[in-house]
N, C-alpha and C. Protein backbone atom coordinates (compact mmCIF):
# COMPACT_ATOMS: atom_id res chain seq x y z
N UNK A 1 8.40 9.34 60.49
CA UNK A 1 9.41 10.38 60.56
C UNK A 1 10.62 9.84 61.31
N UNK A 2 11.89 10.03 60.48
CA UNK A 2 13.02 9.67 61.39
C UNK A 2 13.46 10.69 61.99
N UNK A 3 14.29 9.99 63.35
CA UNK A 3 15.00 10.99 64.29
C UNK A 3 16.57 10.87 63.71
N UNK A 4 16.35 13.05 63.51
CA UNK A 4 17.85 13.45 62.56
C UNK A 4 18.85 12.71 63.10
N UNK A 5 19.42 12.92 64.48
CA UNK A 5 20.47 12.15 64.65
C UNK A 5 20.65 10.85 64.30
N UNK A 6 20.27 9.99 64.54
CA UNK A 6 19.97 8.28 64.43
C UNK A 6 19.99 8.55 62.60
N UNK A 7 19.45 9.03 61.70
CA UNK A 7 19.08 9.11 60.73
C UNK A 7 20.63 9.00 60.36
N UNK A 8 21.18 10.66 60.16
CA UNK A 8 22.55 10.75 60.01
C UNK A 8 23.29 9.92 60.59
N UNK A 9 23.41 9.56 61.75
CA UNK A 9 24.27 8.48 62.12
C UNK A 9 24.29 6.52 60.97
N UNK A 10 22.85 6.54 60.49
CA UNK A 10 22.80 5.52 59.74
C UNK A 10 23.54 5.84 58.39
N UNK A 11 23.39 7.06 58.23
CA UNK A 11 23.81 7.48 56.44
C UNK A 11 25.39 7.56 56.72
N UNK A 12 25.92 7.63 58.13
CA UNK A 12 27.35 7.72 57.86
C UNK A 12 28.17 6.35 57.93
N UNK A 13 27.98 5.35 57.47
CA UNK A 13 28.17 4.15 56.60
C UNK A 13 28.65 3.65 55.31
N UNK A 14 29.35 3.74 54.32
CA UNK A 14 29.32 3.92 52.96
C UNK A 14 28.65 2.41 52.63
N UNK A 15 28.21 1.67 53.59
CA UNK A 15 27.87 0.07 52.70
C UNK A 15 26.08 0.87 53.03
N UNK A 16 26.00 1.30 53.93
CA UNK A 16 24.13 1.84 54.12
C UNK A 16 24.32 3.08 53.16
N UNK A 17 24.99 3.75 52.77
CA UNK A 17 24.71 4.62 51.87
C UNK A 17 24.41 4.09 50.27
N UNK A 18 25.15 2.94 50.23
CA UNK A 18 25.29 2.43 48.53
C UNK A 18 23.65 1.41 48.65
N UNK A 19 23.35 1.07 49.97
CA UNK A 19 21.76 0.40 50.20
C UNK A 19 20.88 1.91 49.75
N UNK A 20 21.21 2.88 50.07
CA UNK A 20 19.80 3.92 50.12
C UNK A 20 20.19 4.49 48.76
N UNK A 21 21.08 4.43 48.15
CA UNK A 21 21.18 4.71 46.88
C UNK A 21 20.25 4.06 45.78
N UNK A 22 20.55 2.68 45.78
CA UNK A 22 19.89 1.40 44.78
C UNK A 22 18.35 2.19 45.65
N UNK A 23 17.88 1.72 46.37
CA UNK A 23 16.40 2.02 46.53
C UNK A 23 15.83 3.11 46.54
N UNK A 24 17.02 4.26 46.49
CA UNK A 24 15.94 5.54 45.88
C UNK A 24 15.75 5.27 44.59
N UNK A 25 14.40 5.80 44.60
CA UNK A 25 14.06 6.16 43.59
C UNK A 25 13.10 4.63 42.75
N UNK A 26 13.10 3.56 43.35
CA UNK A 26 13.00 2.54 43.25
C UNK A 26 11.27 2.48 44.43
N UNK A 27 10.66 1.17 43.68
CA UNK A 27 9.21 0.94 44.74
C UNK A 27 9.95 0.08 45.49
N UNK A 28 10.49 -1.15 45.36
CA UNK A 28 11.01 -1.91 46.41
C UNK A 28 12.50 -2.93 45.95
N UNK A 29 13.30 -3.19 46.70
CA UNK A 29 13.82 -4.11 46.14
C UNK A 29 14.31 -5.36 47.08
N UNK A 30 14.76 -6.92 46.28
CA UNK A 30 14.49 -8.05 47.53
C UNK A 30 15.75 -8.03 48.38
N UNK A 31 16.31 -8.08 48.87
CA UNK A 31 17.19 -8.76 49.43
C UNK A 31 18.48 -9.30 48.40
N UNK A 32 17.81 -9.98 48.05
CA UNK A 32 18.82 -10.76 47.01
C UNK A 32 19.47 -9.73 46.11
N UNK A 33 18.65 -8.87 45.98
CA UNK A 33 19.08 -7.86 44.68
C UNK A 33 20.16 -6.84 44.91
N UNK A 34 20.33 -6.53 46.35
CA UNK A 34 20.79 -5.75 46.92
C UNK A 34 22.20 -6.25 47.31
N UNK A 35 22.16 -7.58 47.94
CA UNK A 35 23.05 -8.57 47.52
C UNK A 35 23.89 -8.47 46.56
N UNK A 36 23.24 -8.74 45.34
CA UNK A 36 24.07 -8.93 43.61
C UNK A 36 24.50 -7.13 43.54
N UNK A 37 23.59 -6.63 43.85
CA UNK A 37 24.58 -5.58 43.22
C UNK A 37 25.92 -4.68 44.00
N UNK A 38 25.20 -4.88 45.48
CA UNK A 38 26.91 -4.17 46.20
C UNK A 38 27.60 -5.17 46.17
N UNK A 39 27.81 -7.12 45.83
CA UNK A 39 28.57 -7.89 46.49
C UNK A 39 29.19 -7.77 47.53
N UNK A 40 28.32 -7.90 48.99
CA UNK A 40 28.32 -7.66 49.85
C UNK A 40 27.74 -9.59 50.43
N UNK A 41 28.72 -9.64 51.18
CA UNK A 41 27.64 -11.14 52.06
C UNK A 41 25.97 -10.56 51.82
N UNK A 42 24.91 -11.38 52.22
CA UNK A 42 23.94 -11.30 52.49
C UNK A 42 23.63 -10.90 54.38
N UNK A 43 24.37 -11.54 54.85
CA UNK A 43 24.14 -11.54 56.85
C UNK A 43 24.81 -10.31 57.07
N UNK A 44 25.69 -9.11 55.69
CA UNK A 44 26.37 -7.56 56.04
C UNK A 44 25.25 -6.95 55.93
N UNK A 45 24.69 -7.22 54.94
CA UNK A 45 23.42 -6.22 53.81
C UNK A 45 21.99 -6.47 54.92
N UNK A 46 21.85 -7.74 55.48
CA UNK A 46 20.96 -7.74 56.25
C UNK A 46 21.11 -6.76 57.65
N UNK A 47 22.28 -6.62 58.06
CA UNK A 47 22.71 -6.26 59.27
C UNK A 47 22.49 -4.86 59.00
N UNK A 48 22.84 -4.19 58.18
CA UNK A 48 22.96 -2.83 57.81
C UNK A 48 21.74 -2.61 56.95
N UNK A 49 20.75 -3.17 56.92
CA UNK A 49 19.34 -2.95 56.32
C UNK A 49 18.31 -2.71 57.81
N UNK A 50 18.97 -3.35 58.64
CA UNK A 50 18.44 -3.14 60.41
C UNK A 50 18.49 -2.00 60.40
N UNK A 51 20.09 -1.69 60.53
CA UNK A 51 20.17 -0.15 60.90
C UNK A 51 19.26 0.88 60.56
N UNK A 52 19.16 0.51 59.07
CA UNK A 52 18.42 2.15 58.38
C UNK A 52 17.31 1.60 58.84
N UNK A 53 16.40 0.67 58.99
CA UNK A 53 15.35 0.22 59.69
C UNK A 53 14.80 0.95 60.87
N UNK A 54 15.96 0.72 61.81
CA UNK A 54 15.46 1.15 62.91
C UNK A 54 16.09 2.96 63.39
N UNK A 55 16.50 3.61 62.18
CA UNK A 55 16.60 4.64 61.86
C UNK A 55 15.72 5.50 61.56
N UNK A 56 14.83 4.49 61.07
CA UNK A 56 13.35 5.15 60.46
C UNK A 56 13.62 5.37 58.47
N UNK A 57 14.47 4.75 58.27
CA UNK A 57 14.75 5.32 56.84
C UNK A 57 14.27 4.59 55.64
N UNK A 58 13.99 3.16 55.88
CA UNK A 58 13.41 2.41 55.36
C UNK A 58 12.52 1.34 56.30
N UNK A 59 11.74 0.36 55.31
CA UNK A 59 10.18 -0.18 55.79
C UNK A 59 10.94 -2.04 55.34
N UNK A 60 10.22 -2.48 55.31
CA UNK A 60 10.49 -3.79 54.99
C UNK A 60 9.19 -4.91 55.41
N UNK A 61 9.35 -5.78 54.26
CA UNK A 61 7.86 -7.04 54.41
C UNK A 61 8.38 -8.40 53.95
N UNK A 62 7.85 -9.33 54.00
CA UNK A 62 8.48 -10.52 54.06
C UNK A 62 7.63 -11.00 52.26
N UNK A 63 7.98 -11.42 51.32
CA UNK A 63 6.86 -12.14 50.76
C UNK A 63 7.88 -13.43 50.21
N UNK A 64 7.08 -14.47 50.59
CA UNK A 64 7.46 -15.93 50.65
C UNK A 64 8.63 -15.86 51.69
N UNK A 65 9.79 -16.34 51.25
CA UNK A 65 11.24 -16.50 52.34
C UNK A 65 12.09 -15.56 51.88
N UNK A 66 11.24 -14.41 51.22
CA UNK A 66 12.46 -13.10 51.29
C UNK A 66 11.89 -12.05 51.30
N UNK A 67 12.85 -11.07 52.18
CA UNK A 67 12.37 -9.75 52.41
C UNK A 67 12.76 -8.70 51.40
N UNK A 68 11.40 -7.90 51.31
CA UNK A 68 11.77 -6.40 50.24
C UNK A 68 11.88 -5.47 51.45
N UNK A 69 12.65 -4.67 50.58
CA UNK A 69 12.98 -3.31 51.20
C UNK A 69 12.70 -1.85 50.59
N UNK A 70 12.29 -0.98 51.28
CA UNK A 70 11.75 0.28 50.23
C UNK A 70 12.50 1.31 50.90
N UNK A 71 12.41 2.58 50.47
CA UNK A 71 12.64 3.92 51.30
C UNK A 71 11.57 4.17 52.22
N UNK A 72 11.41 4.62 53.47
CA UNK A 72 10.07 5.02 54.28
C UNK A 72 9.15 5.65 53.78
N UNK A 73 7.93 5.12 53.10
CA UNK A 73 7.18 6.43 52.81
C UNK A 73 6.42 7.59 53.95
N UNK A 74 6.82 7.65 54.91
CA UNK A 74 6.51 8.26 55.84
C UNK A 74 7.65 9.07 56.33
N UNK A 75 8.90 9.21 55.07
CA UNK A 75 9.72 10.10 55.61
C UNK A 75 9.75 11.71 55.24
N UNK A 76 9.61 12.61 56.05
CA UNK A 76 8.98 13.88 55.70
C UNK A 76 10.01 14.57 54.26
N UNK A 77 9.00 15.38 53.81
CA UNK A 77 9.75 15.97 52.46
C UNK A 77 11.29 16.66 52.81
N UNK A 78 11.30 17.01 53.83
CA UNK A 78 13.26 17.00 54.51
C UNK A 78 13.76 16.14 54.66
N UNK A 79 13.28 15.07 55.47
CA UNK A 79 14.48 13.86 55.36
C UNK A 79 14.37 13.08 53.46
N UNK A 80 13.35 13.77 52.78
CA UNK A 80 13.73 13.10 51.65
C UNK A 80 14.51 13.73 50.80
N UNK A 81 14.60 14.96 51.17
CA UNK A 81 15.62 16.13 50.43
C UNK A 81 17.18 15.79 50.88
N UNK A 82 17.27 15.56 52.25
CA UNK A 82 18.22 15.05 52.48
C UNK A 82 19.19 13.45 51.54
N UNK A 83 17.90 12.59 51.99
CA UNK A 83 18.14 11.03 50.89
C UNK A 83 19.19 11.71 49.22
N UNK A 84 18.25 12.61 49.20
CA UNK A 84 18.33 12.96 47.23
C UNK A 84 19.17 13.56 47.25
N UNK A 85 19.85 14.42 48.07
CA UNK A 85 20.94 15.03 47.97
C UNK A 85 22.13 14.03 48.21
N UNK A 86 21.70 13.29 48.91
CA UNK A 86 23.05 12.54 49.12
C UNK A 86 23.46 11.17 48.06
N UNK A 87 22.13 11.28 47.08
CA UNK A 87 21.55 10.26 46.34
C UNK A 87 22.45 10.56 45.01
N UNK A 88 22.40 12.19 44.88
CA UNK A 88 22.92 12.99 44.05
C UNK A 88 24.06 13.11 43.89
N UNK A 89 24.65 13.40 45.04
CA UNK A 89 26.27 13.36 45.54
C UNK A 89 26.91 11.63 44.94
N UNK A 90 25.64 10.88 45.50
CA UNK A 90 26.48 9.35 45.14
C UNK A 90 27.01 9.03 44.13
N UNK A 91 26.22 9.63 42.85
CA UNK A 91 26.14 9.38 41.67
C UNK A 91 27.65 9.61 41.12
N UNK A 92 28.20 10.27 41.73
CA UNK A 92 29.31 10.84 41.76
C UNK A 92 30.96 9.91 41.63
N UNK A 93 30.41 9.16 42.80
CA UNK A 93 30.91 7.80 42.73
C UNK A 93 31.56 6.79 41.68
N UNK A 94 32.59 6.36 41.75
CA UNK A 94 32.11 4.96 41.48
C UNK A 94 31.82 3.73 41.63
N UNK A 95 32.06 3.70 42.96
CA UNK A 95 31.16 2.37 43.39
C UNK A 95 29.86 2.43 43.29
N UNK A 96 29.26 3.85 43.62
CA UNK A 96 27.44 3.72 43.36
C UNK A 96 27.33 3.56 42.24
N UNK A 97 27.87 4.14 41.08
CA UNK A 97 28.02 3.74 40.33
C UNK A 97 27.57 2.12 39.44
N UNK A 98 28.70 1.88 39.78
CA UNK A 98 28.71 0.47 39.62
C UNK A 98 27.65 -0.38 40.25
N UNK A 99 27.46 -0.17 41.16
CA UNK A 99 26.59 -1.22 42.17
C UNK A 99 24.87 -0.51 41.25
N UNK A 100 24.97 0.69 41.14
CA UNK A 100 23.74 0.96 39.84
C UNK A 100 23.45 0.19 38.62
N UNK A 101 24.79 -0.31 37.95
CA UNK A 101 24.62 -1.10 36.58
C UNK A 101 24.52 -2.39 36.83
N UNK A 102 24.97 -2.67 38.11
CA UNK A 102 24.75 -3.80 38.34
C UNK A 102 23.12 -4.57 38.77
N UNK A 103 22.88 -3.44 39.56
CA UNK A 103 20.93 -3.53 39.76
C UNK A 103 20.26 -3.61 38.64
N UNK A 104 20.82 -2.64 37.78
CA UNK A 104 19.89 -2.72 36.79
C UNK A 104 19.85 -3.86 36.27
N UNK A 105 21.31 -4.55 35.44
CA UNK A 105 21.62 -5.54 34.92
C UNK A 105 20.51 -6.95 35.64
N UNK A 106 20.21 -6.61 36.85
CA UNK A 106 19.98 -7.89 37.33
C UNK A 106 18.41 -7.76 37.53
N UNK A 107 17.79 -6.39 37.15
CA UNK A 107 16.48 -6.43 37.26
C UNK A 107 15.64 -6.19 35.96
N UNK A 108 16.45 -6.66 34.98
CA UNK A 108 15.87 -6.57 33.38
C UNK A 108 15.31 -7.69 33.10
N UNK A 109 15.36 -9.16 34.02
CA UNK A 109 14.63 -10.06 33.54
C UNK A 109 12.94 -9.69 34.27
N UNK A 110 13.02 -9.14 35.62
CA UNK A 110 11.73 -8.51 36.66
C UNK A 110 11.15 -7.73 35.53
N UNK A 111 11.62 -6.39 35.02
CA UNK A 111 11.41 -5.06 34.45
C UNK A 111 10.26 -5.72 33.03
N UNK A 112 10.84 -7.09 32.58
CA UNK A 112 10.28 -7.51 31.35
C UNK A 112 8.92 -8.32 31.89
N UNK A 113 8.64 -8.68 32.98
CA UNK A 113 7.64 -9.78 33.41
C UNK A 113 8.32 -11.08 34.07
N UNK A 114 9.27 -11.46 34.17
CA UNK A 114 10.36 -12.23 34.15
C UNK A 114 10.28 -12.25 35.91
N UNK A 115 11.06 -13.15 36.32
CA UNK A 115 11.89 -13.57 37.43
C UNK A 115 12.77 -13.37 37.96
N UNK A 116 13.23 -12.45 39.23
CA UNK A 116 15.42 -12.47 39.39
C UNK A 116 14.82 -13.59 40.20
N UNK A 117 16.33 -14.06 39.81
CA UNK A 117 16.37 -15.76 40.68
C UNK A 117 17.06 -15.32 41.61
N UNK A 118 16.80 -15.34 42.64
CA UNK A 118 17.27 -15.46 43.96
C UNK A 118 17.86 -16.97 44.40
N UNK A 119 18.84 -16.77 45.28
CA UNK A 119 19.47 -18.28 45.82
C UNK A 119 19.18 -18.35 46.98
């Protein structure tokens, strides 16, 4: 369970909001992926993957030399009403938007059995 303040304080970010966007709704995604689709450095996306981290908003595991990232599954059915609403609102966008076609685009070789190549 995250603490509301700290929570909201992470979501008021637009580069951590376009992160909790791509992974709703999603089981996990690497690092790299998250990367390709906001074009964002990797050492921003890492920095601001802390935050919601230690927000309580997302989980994270290492497998080989890169980390996945998920939504918390331990975040109560309010803070997930919250996520979806704001998930909803994003859509709205167009940078979430975009940074959406771009995930996808880059997870159709995964989606098939396939590989994203990470650098």
């Amino acid at each position: 369970m995250a603490d509301l303040p700290r929570m909201l304080k992470a979501l008021a970010d637009p580069t951590r909001l376009r992160i909790v966007h791509l992974l709703n709704g999603r089981e996990e995604l690497c690092v790299c992926e998250i990367v390709d689709a906001l074009q964002v450095p990797q050492y921003s996306v890492s920095r601001h993957l802390g935050v919601l981290k230690a927000a309580g908003l997302v989980t994270d595991w290492r497998q080989g030399r890169w980390m996945h990232y998920a939504l918390n599954p331990k975040l109560s059915d309010e803070e997930r009403g919250v996520v979806a609403a704001i998930c909803l609102r994003a859509e709205r966008e167009t940078t979430a938007r975009r940074d959406r076609r771009r995930l996808e685009k880059s997870l159709r070789p995964r989606e098939k059995g396939g590989m994203v190549q990470c650098p």
